[in-house]
Protein backbone atom coordinates (compact mmCIF):
# COMPACT_ATOMS: atom_id res chain seq x y z
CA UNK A 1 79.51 158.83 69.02
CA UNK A 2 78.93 157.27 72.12
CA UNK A 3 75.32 156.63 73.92
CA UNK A 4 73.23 159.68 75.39
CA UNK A 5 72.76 159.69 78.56
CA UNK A 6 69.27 160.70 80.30
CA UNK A 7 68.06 163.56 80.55
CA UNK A 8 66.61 164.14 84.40
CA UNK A 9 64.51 166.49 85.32
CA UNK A 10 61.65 167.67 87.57
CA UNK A 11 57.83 169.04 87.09
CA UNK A 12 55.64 170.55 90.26
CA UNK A 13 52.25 171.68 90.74
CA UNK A 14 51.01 174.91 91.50
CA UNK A 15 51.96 175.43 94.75
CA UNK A 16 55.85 173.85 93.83
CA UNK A 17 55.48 170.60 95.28
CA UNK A 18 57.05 167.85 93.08
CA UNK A 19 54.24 165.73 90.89
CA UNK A 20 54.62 162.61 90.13
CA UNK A 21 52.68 160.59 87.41
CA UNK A 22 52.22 162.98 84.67
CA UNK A 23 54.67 162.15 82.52
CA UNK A 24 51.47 161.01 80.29
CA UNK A 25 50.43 164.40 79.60
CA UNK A 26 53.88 165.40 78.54
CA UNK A 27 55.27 166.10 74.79
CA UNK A 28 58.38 166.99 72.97
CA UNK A 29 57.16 170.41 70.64
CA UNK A 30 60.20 170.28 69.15
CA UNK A 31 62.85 167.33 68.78
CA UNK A 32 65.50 168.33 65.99
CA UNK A 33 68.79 168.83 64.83
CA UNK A 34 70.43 172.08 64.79
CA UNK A 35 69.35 172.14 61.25
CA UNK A 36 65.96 172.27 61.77
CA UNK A 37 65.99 168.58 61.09
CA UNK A 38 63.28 166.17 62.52
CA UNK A 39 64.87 163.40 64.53
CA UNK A 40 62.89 160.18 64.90
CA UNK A 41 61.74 158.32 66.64
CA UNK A 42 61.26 160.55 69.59
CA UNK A 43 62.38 159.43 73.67
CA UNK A 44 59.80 157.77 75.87
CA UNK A 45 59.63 160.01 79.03
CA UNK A 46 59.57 157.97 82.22
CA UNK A 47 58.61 159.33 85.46
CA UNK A 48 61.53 157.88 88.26
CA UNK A 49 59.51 159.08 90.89
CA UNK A 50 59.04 162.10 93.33
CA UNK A 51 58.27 164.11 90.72
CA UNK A 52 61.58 163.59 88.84
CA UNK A 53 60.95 162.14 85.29
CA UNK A 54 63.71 161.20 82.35
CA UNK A 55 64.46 160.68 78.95
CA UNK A 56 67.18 158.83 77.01
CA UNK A 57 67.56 161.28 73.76
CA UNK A 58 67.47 159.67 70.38
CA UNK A 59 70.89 159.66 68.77
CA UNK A 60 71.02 162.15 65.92
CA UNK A 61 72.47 161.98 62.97
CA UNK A 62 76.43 162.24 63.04
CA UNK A 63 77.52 165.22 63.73
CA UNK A 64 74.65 167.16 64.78
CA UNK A 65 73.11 167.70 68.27
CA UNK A 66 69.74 167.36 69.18
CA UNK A 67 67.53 170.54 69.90
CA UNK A 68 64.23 169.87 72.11
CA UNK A 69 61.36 172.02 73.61
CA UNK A 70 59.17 169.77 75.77
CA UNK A 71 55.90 170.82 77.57
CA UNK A 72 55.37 169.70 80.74
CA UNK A 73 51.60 170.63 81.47
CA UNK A 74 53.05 171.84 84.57
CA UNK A 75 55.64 173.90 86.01
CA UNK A 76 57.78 175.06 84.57
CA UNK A 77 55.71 174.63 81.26
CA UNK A 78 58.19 173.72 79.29
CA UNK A 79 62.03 172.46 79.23
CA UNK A 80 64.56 172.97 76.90
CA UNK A 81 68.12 172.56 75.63
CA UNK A 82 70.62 172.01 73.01
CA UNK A 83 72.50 168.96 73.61
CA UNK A 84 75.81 168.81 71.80
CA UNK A 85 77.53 165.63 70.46
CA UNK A 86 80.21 166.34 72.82
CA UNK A 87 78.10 166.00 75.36
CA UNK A 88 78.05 161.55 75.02
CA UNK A 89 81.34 161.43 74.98
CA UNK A 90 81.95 160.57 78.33
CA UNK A 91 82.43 156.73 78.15
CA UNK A 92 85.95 157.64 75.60
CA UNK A 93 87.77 159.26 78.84
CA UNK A 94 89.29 155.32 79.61
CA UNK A 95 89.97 155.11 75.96
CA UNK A 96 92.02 158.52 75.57
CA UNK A 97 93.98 157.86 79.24
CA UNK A 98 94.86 154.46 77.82
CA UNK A 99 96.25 156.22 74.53
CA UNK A 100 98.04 158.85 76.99
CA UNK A 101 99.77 156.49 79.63
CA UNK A 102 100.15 153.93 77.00
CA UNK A 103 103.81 153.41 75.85
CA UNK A 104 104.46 154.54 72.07
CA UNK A 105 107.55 153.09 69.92
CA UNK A 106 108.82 153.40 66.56
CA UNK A 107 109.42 150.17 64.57
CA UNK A 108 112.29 149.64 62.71
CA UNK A 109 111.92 146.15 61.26
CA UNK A 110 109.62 143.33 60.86
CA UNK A 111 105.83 143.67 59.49
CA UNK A 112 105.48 147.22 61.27
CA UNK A 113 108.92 148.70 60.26
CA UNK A 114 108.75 152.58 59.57
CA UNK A 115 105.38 153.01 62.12
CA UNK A 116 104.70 154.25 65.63
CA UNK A 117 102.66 151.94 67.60
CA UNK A 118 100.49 153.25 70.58
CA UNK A 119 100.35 151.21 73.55
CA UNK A 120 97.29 150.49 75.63
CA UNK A 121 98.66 150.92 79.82
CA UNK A 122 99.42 147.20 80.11
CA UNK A 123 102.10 147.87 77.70
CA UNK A 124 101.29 144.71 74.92
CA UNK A 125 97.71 145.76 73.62
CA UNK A 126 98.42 148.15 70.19
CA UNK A 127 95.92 150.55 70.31
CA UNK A 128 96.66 152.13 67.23
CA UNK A 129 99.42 151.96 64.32
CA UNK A 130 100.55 155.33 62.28
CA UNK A 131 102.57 154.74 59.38
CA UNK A 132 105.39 157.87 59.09
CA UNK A 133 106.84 159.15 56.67
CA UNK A 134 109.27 162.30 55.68
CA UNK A 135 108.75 165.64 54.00
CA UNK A 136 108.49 164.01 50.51
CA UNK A 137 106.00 161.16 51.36
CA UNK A 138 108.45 158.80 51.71
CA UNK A 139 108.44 155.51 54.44
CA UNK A 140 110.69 156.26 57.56
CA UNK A 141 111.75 156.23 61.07
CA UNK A 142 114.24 159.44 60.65
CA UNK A 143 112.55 162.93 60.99
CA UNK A 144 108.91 161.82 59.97
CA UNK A 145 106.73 164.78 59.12
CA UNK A 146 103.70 162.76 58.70
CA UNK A 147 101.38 160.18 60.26
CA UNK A 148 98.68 158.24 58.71
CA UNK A 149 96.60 155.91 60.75
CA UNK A 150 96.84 151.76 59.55
């Protein structure tokens, strides 16, 4: 899973001017998986100024995405949100275009015969190697019903 990003957002007084320097009195009432479990440590939340204050969420564990309800002191009272483990993979959109404008080939001989190897775009980098093989399990080139990462 790749690195949260922040989480950005923004508290006001009363009247629903931005406030700035509160993040102090702030506190996550909640910070857990979607299983109910607790995930620690808990983010540091920074005020960025203007009244706009952040948070880097703490990675759960894999597989799970983090559920929070934090109280401001302010308005609103209290944010939350469920943030899915979809949501940090961002930073794997140059990986997958490199696997999808990468050139692919199927080896016939030499150290990599009866496997497709996946490009990277410049065409030399192997990105990834699947060995094939047919309807019965067996090594090939012809007809391969299966691939198994190598």
């Amino acid at each position: 899973m790749a690195s949260p990003t922040p989480e950005v957002f923004t508290v006001y007084d009363n009247t629903g001017t931005p406030l700035p320097g509160v993040a102090g009195g702030m506190s996550f009432l909640t910070y857990v998986t979607e299983a109910g479990v607790a995930i620690t440590p808990q983010p540091t939340i920074v005020d960025i100024g203007g009244g706009l204050y952040k948070f880097t969420p703490t990675v759960p564990p894999s597989g799970h995405g983090t559920c929070y309800v934090l109280s401001t002191g302010h308005q609103p009272a209290f944010y939350s949100r469920f943030i899915r483990p979809e949501d940090y993979n961002t930073d794997q959109i140059p990986d997958i275009r490199q696997f999808l404008f990468g050139k692919a080939q199927i080896m016939s001989t030499g150290p990599d015969a009866n496997r497709l190897l996946i490009y990277a775009a410049d065409g030399t980098t192997v990105l990834v190697r699947f060995a094939l093989a047919d309807i019965a399990g067996l090594d090939t080139i012809f007809n391969p019903m299966k691939r198994t990462p190598v």
